[in-house]
N, C-alpha and C. Protein backbone atom coordinates (compact mmCIF):
# COMPACT_ATOMS: atom_id res chain seq x y z
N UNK A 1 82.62 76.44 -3.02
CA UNK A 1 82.58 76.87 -4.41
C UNK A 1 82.32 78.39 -4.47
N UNK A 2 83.45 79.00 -5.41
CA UNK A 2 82.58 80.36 -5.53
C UNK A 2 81.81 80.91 -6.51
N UNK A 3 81.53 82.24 -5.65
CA UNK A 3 79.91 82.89 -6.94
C UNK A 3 80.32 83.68 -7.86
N UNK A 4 81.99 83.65 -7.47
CA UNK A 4 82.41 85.13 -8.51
C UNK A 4 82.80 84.41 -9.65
N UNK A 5 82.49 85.12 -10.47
CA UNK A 5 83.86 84.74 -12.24
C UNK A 5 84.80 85.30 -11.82
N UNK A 6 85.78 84.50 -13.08
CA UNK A 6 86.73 85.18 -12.98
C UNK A 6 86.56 86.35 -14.27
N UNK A 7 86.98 87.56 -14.29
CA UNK A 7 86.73 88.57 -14.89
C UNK A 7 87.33 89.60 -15.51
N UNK A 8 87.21 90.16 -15.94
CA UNK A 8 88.42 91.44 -15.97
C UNK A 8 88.31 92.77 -15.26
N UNK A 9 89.03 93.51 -15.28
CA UNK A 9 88.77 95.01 -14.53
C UNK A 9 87.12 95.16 -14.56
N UNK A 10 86.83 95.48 -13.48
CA UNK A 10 85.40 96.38 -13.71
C UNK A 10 85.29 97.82 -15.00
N UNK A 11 84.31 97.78 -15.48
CA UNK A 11 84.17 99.33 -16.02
C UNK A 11 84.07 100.29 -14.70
N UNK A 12 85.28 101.12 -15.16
CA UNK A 12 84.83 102.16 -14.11
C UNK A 12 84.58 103.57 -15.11
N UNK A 13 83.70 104.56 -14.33
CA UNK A 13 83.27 105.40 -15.18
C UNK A 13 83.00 106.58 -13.98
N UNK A 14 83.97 107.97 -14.17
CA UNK A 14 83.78 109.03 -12.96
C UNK A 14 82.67 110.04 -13.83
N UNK A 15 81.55 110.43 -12.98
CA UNK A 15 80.55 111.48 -13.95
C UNK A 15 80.92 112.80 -12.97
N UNK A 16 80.84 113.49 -14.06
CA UNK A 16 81.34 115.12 -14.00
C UNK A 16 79.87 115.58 -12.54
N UNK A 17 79.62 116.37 -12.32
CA UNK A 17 79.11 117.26 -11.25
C UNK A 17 78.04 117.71 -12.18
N UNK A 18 76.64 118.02 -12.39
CA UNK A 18 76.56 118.56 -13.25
C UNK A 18 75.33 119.70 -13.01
N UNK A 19 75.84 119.83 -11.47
CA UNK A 19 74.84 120.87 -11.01
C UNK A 19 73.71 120.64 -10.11
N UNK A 20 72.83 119.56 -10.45
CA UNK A 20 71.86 119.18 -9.70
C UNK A 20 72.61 117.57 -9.30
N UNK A 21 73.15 116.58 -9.84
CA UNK A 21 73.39 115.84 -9.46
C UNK A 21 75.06 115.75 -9.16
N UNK A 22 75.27 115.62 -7.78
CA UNK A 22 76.84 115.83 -7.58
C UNK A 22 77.57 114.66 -8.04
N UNK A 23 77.46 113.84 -7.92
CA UNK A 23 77.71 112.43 -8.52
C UNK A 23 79.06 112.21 -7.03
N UNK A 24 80.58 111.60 -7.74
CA UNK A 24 81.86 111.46 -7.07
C UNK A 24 82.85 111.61 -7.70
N UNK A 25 83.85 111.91 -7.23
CA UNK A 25 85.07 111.98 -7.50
C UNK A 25 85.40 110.13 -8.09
N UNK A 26 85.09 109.51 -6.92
CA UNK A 26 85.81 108.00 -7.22
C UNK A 26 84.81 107.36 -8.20
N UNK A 27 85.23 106.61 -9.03
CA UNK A 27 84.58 105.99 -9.98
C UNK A 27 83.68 105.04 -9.97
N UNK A 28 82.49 104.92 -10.76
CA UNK A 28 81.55 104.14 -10.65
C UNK A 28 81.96 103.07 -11.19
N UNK A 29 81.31 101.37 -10.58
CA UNK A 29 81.92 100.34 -11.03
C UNK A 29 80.88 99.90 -11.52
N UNK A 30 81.12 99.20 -12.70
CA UNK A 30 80.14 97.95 -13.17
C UNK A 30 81.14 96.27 -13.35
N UNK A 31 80.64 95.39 -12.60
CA UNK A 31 81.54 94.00 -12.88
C UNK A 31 80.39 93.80 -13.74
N UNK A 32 80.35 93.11 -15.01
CA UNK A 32 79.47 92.75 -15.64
C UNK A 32 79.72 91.28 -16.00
N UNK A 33 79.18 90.30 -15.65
CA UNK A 33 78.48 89.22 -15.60
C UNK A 33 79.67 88.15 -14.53
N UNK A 34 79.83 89.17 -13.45
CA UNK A 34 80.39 88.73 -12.08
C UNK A 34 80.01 87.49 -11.14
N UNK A 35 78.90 87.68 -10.97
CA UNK A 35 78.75 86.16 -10.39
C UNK A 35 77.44 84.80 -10.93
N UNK A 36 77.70 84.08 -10.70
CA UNK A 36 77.44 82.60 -10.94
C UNK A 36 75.99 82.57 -10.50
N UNK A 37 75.00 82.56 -10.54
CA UNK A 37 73.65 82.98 -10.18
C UNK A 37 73.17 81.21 -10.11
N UNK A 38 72.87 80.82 -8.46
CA UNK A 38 72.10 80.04 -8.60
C UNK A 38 70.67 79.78 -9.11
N UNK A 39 70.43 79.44 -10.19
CA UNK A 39 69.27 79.54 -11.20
C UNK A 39 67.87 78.80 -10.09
N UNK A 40 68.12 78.37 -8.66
CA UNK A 40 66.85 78.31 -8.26
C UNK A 40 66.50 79.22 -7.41
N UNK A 41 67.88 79.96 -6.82
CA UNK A 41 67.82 81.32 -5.79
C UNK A 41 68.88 82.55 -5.90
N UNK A 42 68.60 82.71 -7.25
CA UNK A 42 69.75 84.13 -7.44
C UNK A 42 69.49 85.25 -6.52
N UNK A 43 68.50 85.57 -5.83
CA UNK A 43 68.55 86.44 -4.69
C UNK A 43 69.52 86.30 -3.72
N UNK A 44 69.17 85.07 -3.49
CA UNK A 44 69.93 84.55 -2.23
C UNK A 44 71.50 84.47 -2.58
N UNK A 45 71.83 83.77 -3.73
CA UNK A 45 73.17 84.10 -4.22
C UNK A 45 74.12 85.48 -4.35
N UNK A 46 73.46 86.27 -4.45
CA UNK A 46 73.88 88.14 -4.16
C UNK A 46 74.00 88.45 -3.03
N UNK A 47 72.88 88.23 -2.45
CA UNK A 47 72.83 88.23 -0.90
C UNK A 47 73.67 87.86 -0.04
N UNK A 48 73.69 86.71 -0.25
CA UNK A 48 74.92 86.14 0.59
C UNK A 48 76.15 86.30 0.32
N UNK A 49 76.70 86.94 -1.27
CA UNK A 49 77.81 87.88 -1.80
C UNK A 49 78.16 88.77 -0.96
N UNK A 50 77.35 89.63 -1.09
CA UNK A 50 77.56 91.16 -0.30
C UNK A 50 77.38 91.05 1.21
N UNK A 51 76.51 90.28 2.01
CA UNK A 51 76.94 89.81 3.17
C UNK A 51 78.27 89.26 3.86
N UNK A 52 78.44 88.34 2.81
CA UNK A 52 80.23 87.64 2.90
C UNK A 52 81.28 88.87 3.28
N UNK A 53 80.85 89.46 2.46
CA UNK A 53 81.74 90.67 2.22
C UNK A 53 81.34 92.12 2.55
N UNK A 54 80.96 91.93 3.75
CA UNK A 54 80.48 92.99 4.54
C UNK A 54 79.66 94.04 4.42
N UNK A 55 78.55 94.01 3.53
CA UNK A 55 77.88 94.77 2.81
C UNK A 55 76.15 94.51 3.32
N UNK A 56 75.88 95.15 4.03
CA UNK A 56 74.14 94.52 4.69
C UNK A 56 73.30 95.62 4.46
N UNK A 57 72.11 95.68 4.86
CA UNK A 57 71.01 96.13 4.90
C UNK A 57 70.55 95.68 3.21
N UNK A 58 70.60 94.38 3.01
CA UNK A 58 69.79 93.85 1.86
C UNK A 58 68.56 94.34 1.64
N UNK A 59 68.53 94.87 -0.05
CA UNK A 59 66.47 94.75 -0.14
C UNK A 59 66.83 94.17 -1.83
N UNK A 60 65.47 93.75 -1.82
CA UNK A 60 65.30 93.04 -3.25
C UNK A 60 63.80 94.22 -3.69
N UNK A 61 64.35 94.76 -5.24
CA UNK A 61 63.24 95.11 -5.86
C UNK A 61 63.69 95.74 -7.12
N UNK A 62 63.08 96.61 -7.60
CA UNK A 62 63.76 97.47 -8.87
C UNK A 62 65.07 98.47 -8.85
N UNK A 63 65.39 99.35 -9.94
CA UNK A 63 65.53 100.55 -9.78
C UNK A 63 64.14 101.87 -9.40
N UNK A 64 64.29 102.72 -9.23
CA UNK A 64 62.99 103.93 -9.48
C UNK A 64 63.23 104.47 -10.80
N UNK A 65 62.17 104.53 -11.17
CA UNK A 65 62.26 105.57 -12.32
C UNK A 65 62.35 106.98 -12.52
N UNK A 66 62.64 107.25 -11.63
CA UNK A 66 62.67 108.87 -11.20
C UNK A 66 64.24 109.12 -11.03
N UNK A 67 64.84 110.28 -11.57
CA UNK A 67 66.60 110.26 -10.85
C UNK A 67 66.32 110.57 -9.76
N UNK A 68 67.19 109.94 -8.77
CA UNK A 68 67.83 110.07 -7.56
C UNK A 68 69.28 109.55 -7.28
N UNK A 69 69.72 110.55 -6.00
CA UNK A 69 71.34 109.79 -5.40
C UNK A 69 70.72 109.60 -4.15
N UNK A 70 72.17 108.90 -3.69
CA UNK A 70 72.47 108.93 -1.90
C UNK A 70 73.46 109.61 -1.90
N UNK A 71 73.58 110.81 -1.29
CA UNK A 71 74.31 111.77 -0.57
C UNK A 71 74.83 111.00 0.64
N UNK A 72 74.63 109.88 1.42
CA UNK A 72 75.31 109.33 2.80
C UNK A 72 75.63 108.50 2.84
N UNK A 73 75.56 107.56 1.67
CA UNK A 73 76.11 106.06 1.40
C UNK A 73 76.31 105.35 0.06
N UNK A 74 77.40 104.94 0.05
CA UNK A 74 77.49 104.49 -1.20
C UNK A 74 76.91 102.87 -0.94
N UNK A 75 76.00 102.54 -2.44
CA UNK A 75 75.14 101.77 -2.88
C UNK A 75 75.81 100.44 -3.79
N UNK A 76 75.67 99.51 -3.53
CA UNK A 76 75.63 98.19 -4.59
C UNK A 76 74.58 97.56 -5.13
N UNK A 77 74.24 97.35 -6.27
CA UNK A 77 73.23 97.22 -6.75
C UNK A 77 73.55 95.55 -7.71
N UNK A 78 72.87 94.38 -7.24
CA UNK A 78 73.20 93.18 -8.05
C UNK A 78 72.37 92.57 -8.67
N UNK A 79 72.22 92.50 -9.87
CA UNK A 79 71.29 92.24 -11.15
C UNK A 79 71.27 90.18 -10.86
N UNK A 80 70.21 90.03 -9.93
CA UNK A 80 69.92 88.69 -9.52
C UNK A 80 68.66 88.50 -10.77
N UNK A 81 68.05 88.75 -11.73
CA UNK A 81 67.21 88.22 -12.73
C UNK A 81 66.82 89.57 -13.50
N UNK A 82 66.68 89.11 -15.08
CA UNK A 82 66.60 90.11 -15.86
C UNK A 82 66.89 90.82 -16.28
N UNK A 83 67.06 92.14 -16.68
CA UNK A 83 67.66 93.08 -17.15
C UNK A 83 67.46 94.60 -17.55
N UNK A 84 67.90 95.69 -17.30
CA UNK A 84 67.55 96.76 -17.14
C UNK A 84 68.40 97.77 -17.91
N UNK A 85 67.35 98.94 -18.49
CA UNK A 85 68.62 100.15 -19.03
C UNK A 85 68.45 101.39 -18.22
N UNK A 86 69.47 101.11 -17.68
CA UNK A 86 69.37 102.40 -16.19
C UNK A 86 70.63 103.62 -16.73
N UNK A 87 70.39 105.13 -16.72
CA UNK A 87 70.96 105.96 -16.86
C UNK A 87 71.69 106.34 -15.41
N UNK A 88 73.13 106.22 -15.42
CA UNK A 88 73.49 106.44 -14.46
C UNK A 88 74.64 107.56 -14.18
N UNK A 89 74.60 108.68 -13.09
CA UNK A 89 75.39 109.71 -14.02
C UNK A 89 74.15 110.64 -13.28
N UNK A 90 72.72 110.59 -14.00
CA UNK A 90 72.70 111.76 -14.06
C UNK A 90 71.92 111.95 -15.22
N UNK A 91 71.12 113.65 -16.05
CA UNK A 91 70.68 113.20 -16.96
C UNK A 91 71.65 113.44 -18.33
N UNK A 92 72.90 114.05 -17.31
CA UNK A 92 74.06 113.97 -18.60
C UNK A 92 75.63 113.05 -18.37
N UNK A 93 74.88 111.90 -17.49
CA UNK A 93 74.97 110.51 -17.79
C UNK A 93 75.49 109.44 -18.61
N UNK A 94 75.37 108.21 -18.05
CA UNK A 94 75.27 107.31 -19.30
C UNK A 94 74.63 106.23 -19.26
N UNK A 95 73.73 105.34 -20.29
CA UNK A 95 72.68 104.83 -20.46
C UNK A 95 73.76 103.29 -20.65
N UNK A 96 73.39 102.46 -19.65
CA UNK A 96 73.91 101.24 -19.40
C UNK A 96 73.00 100.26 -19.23
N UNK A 97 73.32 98.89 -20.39
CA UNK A 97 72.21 97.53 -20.21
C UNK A 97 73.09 96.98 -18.89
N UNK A 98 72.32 96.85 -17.90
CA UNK A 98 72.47 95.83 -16.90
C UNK A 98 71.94 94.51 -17.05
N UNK A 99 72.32 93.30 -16.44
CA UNK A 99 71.80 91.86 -16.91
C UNK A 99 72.03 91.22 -16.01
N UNK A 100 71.29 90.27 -15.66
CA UNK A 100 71.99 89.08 -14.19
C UNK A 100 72.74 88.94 -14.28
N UNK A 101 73.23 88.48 -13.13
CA UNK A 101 75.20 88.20 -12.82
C UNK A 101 75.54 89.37 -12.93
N UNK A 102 75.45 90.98 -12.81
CA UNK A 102 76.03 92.12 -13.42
C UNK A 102 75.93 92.57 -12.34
N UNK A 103 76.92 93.16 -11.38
CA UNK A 103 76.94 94.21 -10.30
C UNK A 103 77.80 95.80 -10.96
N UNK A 104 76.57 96.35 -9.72
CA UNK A 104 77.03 98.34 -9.80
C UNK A 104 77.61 98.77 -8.83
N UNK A 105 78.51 99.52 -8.80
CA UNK A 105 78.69 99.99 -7.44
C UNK A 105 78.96 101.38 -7.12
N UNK A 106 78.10 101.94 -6.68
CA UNK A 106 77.65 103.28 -6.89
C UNK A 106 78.11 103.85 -5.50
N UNK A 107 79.68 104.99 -6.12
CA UNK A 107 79.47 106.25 -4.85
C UNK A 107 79.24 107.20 -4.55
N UNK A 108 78.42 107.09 -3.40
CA UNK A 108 77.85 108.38 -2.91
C UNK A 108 77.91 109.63 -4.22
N UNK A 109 76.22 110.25 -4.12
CA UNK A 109 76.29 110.88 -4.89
C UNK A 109 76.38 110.42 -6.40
N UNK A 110 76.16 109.61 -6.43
CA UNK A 110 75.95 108.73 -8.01
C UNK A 110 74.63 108.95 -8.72
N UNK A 111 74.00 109.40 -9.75
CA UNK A 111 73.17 109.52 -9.95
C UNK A 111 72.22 108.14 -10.46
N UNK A 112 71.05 107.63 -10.48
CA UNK A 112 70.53 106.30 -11.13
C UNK A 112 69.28 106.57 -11.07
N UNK A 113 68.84 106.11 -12.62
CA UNK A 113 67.43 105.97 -12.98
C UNK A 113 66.80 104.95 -13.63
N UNK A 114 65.94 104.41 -13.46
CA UNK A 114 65.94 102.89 -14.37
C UNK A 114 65.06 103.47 -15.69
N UNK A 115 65.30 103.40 -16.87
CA UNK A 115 64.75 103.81 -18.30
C UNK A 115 64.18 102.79 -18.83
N UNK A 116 64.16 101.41 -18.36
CA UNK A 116 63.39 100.17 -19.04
C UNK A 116 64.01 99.25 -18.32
N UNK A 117 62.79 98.37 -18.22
CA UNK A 117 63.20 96.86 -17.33
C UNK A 117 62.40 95.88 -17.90
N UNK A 118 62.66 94.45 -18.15
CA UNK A 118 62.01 93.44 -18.59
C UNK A 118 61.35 92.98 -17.35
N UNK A 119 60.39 92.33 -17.36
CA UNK A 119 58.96 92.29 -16.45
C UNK A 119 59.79 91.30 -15.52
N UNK A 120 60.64 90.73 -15.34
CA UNK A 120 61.60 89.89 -14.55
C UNK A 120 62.76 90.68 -13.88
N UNK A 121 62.89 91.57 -14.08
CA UNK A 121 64.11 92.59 -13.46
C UNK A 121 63.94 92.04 -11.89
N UNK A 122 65.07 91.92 -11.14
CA UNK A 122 64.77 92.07 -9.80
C UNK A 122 66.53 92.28 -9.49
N UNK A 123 66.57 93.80 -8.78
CA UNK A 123 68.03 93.82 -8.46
C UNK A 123 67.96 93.58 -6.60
N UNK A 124 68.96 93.54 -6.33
CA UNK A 124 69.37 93.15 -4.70
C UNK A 124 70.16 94.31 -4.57
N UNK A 125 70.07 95.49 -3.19
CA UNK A 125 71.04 96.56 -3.31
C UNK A 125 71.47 96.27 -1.70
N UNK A 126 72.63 96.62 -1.56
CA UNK A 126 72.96 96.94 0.12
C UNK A 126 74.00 97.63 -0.16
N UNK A 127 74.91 97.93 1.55
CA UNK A 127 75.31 98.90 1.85
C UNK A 127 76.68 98.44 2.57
N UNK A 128 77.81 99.32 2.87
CA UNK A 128 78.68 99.40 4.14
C UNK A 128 78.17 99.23 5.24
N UNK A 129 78.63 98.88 5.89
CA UNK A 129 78.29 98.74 7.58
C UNK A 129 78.53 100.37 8.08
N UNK A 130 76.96 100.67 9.20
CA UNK A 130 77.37 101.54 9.68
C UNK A 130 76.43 102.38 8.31
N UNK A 131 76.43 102.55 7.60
CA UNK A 131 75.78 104.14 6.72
C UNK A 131 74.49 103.92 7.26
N UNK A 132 73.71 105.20 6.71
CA UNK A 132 72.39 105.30 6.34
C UNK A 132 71.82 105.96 5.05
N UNK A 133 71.08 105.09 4.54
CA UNK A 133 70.58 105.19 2.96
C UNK A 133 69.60 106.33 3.12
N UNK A 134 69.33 107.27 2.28
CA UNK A 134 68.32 108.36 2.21
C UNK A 134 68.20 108.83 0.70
N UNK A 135 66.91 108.64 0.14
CA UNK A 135 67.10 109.02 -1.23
C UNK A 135 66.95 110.49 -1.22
N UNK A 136 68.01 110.72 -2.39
CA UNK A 136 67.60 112.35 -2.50
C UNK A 136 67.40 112.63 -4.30
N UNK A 137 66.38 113.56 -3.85
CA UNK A 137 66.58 114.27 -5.84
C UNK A 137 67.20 114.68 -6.06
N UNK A 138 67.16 115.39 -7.43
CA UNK A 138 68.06 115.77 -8.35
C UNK A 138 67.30 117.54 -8.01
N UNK A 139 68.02 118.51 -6.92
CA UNK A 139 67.26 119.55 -6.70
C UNK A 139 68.47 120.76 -6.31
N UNK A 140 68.28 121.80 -6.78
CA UNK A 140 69.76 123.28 -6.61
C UNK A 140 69.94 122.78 -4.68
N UNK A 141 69.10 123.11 -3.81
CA UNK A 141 69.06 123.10 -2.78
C UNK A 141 70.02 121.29 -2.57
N UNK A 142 69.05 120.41 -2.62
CA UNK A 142 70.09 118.90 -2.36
C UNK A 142 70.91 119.11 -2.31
N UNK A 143 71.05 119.62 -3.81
CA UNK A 143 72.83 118.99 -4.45
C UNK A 143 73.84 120.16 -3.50
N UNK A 144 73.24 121.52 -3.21
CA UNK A 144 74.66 122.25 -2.20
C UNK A 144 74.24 121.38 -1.12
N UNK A 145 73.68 120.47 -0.26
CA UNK A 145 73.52 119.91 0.74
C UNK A 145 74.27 118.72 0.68
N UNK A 146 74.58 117.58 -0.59
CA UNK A 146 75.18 116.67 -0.87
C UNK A 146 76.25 117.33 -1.17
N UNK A 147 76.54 118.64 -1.65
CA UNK A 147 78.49 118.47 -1.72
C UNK A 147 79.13 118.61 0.26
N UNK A 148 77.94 118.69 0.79
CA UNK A 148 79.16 119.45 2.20
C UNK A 148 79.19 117.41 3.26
N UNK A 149 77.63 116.57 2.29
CA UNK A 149 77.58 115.19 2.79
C UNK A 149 78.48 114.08 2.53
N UNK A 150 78.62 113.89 1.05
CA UNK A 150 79.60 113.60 0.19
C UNK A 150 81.21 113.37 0.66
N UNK A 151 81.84 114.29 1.05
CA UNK A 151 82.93 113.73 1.14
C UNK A 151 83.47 113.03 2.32
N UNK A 152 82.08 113.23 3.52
CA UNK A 152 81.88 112.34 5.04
C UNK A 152 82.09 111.18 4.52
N UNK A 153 81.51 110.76 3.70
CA UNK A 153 81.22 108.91 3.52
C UNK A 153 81.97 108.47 3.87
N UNK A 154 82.73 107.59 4.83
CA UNK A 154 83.39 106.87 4.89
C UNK A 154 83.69 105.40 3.45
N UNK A 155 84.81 105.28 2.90
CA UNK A 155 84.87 104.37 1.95
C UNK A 155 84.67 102.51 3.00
N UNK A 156 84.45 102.06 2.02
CA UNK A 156 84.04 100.85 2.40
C UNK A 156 85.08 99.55 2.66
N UNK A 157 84.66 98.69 4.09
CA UNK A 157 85.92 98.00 4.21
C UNK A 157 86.11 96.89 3.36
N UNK A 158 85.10 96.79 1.96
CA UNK A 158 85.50 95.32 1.00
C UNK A 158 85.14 95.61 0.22
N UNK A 159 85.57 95.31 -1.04
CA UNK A 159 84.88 95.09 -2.48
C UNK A 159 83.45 94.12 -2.32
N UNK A 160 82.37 94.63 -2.67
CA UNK A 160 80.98 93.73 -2.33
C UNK A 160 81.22 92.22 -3.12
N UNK A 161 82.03 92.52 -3.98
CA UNK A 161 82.08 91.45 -5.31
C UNK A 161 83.22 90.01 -4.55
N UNK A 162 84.40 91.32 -4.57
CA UNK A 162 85.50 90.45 -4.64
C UNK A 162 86.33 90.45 -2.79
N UNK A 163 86.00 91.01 -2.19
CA UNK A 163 86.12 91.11 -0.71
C UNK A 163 87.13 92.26 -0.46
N UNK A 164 88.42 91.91 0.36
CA UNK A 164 89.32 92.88 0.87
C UNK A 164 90.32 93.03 -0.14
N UNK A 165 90.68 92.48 -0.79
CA UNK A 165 91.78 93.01 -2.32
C UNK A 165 90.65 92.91 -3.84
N UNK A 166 89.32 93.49 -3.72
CA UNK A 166 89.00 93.23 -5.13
C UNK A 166 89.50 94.84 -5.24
N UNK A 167 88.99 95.09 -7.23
CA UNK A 167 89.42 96.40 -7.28
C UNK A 167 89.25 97.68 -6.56
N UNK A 168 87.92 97.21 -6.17
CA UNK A 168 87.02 98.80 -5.86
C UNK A 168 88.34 99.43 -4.19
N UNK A 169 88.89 98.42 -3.98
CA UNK A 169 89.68 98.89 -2.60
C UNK A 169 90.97 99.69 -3.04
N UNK A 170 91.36 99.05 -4.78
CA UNK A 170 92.32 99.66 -5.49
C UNK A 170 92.01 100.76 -6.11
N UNK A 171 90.71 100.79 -6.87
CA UNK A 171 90.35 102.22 -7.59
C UNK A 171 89.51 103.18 -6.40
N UNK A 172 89.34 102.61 -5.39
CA UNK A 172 88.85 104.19 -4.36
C UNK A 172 90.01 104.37 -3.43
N UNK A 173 90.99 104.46 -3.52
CA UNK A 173 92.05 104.87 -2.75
C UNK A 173 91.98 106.08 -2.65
N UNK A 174 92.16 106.81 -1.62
CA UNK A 174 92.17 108.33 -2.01
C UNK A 174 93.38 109.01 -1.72
């Protein structure tokens, strides 16, 4: 049985550069209310999503409330309980309700801040095979350090959601 809906296009949304936060060229994804959340282990249901589909170094916890990117890896982020309004972008951004079943998929250089969470929030984030995650601020120095990191990233070999033909393999083509 699977965990995905069926759905429509992801929102994708490219944020401009805006000095301190470099963000990407390729577009940020949101599938919003993507997968089927087993209501006794929605952790485990994400988890084993983005595992399927080649996506590891799992952690379960919030957003930060502080802006930060990853300059060395692009990030998936899966809304396994609750719900959150995270500015993402940057602080000239955009302010998005996230909700269970709702995946992000953030590249490199993406900006994210969590602005409110219901006392149940718990997102699941992992990674490509092969990166390494490093948070960075929103700082003049970073951000010339993330434009020369940034375009290293290697893109990723699956859609976390939808595997080897979901969109994200169609909208990050380069």
């Amino acid at each position: 049985m699977s965990v995905v809906r069926d759905y429509a296009e992801p929102l994708a949304i490219v944020f401009e550069d805006d000095g301190l936060v470099p963000n990407n060229l390729l577009p940020f994804l949101v599938y919003q209310g993507a997968v089927k959340l087993d209501p006794k282990q929605p952790e485990e249901t994400i988890e084993n999503l983005f595992e399927t589909n080649n996506w590891g170094g799992t952690w379960r916890n919030g957003v930060y409330d502080y802006l930060h990117y990853h300059a060395t890896v692009h990030e998936v982020l899966g809304v396994a309980r609750g719900s959150a309004r995270v500015r993402f972008g940057g602080d000239h951004g955009q302010e998005l309700e996230i909700k269970a079943g709702d995946v992000a998929v953030l590249p490199a250089g993406t900006g994210h801040q969590c602005i409110s969470a219901s006392h149940d929030f718990c997102v699941i984030g992992a990674y490509p095979p092969g990166s390494r995650m490093e948070i960075t601020r929103a700082t003049p120095e970073n951000h010339a350090r993330a434009l020369k990191t940034i375009p290293r990233v290697p893109l990723p070999p699956a859609d976390p959601v939808t595997g080897n033909h979901g969109p994200l393999m169609r909208l990050w083509r380069t």
